[in-house]
Protein backbone atom coordinates (compact mmCIF):
# COMPACT_ATOMS: atom_id res chain seq x y z
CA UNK A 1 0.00 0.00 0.00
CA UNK A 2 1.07 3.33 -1.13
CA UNK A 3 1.11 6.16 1.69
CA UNK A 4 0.61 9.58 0.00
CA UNK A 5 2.37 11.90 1.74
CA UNK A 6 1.47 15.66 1.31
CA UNK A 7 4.50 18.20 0.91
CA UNK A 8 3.79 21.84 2.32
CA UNK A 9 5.57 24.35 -0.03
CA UNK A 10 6.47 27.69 1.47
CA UNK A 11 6.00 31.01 -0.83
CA UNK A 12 8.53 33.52 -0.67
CA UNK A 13 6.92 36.28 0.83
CA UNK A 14 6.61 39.39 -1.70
CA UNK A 15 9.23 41.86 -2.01
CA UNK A 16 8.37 45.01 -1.11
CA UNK A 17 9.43 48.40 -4.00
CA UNK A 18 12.34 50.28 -2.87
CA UNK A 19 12.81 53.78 -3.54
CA UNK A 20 16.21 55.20 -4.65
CA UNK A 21 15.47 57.52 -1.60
CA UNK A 22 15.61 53.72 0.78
CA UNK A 23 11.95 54.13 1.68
CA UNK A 24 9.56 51.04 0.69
CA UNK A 25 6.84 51.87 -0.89
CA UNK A 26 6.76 55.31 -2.30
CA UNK A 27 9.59 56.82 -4.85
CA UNK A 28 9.01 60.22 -3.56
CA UNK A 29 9.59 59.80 -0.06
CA UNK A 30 12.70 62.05 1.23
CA UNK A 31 15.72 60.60 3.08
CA UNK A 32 15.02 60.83 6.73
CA UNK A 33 15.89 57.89 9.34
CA UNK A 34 14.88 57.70 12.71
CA UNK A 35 17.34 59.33 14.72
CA UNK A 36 20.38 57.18 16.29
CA UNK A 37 21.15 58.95 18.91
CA UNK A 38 19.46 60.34 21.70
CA UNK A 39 17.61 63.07 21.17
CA UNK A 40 18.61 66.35 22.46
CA UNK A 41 17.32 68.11 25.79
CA UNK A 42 15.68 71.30 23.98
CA UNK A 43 12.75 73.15 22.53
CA UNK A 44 15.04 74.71 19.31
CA UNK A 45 12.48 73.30 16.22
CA UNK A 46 16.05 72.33 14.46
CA UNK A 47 17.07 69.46 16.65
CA UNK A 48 14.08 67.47 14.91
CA UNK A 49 16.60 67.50 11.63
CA UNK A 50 19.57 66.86 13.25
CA UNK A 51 21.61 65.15 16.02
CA UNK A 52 24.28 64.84 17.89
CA UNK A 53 25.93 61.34 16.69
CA UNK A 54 28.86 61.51 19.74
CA UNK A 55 27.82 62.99 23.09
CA UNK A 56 31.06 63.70 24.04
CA UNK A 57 31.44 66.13 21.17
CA UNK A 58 28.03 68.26 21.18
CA UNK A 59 29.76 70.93 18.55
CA UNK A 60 29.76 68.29 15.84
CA UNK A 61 25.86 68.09 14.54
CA UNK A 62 24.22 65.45 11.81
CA UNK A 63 21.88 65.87 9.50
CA UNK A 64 18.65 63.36 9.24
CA UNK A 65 19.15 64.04 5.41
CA UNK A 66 22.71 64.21 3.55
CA UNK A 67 24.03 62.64 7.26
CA UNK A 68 26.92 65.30 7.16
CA UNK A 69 28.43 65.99 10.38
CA UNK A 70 29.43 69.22 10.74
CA UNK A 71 31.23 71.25 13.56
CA UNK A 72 29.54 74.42 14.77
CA UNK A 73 26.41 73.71 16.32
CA UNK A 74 22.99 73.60 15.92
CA UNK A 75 22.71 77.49 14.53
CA UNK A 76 25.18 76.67 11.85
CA UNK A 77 23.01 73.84 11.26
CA UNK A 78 20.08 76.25 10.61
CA UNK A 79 21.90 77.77 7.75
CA UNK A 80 22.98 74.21 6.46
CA UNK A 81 19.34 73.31 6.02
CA UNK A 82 17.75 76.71 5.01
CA UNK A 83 20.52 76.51 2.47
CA UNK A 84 21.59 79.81 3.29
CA UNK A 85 25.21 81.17 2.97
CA UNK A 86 27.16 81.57 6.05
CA UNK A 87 30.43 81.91 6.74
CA UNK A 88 31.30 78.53 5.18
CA UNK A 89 28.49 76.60 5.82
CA UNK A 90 28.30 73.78 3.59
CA UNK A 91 24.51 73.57 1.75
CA UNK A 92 21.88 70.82 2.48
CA UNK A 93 21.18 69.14 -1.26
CA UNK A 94 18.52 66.57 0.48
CA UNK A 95 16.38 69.07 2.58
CA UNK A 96 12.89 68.83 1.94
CA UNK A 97 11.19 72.65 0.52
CA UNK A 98 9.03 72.82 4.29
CA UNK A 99 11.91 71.83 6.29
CA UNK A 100 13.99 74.65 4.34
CA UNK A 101 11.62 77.15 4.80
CA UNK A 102 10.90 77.17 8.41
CA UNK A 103 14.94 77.40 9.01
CA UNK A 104 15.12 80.08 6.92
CA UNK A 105 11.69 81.90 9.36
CA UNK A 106 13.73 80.60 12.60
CA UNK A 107 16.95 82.86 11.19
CA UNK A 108 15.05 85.71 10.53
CA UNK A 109 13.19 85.99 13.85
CA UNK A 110 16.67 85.38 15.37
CA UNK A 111 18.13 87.95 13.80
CA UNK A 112 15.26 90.30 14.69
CA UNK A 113 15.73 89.61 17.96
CA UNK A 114 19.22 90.13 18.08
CA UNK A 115 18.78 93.67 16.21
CA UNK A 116 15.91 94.55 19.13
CA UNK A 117 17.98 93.56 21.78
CA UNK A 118 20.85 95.53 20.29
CA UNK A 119 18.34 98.51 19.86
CA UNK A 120 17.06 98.21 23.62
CA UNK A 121 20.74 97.73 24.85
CA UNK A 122 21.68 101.07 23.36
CA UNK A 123 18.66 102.91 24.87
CA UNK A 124 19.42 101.35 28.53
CA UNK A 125 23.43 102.12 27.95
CA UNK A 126 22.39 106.05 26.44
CA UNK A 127 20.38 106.35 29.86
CA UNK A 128 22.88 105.66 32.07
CA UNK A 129 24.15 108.93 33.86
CA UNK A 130 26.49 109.81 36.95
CA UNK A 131 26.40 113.20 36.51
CA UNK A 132 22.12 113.50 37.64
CA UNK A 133 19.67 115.18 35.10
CA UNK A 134 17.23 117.23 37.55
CA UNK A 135 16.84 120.46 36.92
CA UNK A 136 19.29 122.00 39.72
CA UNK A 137 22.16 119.58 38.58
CA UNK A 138 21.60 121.68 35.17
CA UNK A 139 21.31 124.81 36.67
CA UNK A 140 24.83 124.05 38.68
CA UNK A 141 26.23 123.08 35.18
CA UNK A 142 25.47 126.22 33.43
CA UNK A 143 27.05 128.37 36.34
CA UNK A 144 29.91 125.83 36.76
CA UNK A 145 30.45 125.38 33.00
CA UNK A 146 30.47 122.08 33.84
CA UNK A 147 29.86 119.21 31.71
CA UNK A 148 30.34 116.01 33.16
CA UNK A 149 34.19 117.25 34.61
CA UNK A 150 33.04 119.01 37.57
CA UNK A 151 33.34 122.65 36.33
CA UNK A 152 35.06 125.63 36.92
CA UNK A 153 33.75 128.66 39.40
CA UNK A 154 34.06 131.64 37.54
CA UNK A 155 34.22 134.91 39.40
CA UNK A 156 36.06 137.27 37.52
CA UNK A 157 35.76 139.33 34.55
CA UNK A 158 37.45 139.07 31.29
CA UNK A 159 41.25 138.85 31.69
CA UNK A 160 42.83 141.85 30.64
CA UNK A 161 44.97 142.02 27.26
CA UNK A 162 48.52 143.00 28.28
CA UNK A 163 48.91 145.04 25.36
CA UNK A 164 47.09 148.15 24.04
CA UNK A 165 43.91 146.76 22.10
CA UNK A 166 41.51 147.09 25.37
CA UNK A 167 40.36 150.51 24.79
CA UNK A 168 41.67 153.91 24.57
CA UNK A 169 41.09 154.82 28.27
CA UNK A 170 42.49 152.02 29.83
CA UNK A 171 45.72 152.77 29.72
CA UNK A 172 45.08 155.64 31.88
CA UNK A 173 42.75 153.21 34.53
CA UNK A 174 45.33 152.01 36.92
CA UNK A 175 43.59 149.59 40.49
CA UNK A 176 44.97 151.06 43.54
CA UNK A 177 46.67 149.23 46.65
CA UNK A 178 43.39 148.12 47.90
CA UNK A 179 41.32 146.98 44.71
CA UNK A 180 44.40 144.54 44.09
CA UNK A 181 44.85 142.80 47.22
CA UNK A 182 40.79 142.34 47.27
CA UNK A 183 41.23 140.47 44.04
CA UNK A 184 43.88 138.42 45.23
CA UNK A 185 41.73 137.86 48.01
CA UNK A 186 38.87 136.82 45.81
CA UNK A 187 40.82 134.51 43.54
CA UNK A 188 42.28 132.21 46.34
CA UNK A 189 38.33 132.33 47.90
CA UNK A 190 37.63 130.83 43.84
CA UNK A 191 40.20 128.37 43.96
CA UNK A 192 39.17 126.52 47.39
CA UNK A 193 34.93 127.03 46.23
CA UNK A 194 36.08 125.67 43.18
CA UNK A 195 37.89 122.71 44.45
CA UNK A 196 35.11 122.10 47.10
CA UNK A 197 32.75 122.08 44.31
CA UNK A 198 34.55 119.66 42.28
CA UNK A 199 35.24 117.19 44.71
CA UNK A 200 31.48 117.44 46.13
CA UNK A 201 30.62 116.83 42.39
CA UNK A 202 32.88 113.78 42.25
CA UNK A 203 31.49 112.42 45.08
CA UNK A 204 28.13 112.76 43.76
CA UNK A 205 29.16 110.85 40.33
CA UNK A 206 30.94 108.06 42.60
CA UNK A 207 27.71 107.44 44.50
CA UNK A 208 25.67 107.39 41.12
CA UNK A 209 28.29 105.01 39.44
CA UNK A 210 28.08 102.49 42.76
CA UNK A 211 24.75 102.42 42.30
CA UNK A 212 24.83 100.63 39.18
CA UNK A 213 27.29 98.36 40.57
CA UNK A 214 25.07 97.38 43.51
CA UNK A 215 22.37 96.66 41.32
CA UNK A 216 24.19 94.11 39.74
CA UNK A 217 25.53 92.87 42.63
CA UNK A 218 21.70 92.43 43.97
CA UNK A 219 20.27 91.09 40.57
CA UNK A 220 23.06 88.36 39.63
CA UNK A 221 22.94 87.34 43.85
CA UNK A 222 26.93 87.94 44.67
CA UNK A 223 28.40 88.23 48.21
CA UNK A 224 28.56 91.61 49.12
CA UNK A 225 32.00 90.85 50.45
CA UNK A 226 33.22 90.13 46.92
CA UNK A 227 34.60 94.07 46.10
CA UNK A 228 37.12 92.98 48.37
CA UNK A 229 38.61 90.74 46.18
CA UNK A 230 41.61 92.47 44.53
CA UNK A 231 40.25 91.26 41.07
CA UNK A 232 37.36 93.91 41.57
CA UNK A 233 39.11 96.74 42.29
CA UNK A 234 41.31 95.75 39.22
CA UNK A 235 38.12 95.44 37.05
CA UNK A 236 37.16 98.79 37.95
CA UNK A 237 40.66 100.26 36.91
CA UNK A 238 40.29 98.52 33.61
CA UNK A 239 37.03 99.55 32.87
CA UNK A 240 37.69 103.02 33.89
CA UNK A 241 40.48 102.85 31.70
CA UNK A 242 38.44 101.74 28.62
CA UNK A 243 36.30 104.19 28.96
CA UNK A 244 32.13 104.72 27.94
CA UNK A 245 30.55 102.34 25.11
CA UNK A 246 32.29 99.25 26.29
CA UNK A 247 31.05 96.02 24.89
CA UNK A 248 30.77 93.38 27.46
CA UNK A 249 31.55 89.56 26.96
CA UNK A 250 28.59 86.98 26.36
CA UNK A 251 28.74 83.78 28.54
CA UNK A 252 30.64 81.66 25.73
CA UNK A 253 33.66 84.27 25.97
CA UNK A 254 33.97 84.00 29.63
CA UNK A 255 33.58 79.94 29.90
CA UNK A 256 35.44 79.91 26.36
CA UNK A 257 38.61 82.06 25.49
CA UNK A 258 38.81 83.97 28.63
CA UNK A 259 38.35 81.39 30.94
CA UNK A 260 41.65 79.59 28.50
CA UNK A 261 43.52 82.58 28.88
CA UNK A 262 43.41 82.66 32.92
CA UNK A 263 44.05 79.05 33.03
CA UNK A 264 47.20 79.76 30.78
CA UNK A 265 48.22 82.30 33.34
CA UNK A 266 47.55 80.42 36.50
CA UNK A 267 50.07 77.51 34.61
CA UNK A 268 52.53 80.01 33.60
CA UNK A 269 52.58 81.37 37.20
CA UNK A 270 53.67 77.93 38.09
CA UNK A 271 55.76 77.01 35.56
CA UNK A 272 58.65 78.53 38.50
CA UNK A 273 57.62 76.85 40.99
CA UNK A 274 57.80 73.46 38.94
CA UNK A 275 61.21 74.07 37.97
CA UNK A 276 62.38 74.49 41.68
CA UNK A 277 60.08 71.36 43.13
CA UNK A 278 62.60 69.53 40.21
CA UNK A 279 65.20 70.46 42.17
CA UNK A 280 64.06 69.22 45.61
């Protein structure tokens, strides 16, 4: 007897269409993999195109779409993908039109905020007086000549021309005995007002300019006991020195270059001392 045995075939299961773009099942789909890395702790719109690949080097930034890796961070990844010239900012080929276009709104609201902020800068920086703008401060100005130096009392007349171009009579006019020693009198009583003056003015514009420095003192929450540091009184000097319109740094300076340069100085101040522990 003849057993018939029944043989299971197995179909191949159908293969799917690939599109030259590596997406199954539609040729227009753009190049965009899931991301490889973990995603990035932040609310910037561009970090859904992009990621860091190596955590341990945040400058260098991928893109979900050529896969370039590029150093600079995520705003010079803005201008990769809104395929905008910058600096040299290599242009996304791959980026899809909506993708380009709301990089290219996110650069232009950053750059009107950065021209506002500039703007309201200025107007904080142009009101920023020591000198006081009330009405007698102006008033003491005018009679002081002052300005912002302090001023000069003025008490006497018109200095006299020592040769003849004064006036036909006054070469005849001569001050006797007393009129000259009362004018003597009255110009050493000018030159101590004057000097009281000044320094009460520059007292004044000290008080005004610590003012500003307390405020900051209050608003970023430093010890009071910090202007004793000899660093402060330096900073002072320096800005002094500078002069008005001074540009301050931004936080990337002073955790960047500046904080490289005061390393380098702490070394170099050792590099002595290293030489001498050799020798012990």
């Amino acid at each position: 007897m003849m057993t018939s045995q029944s043989h299971s075939q197995t179909v191949p299961p159908a293969k799917a269409s690939t599109s030259p773009g590596g997406l199954a099942g539609s040729s227009t789909s753009p190049i965009n993999p899931a991301p490889h890395a973990p995603p990035v702790n932040s609310d910037d719109p561009a970090w859904k195109h992009c990621m860091i690949p190596d955590m341990t080097k945040k400058a260098s930034v991928e893109c979900n779409f050529c896969h370039g890796v590029y150093i600079g961070g995520i705003t010079r990844m803005k201008y990769h993908l809104a395929n905008v010239k910058y600096q040299n900012v290599v242009l996304c080929q791959q980026v899809l039109a909506d993708v380009k276009h709301e990089m290219r709104e996110l650069i232009s609201r950053k750059d009107e905020a950065k021209e506002k902020k500039a703007r309201d800068s200025a107007i904080r920086r142009g009101d920023v007086t020591v000198d006081g703008n009330d009405a007698r401060a102006a008033g003491e100005d005018g009679i002081l000549g002052g300005g912002s130096q302090g001023g000069l009392l003025v008490l006497s007349g018109k200095r006299r021309s020592k040769g003849n171009t004064s006036g036909s009579m006054d070469k005849f006019c001569t001050k006797s005995i007393g009129e000259v020693v009362a004018a003597r009198k009255g110009e050493g009583f000018s030159t101590k007002l004057q000097t009281k003056l000044s320094t009460q003015r520059r007292e004044e514009r000290r008080v005004r300019a610590c003012e500003y420095v307390c405020q900051f003192f209050y608003e970023a929450g430093i010890a009071h006991n910090a202007v004793l540091l000899p660093s402060f009184e330096l900073m002072l000097e320096a800005v002094g020195a500078f002069g008005t319109d001074m540009k301050g740094h931004t936080p990337y300076e002073m955790g960047g270059p500046y904080l490289k340069r005061s390393k380098k100085k702490v070394e170099e101040g050792f590099a002595g001392h290293k030489e001498a522990w050799k020798l012990t």
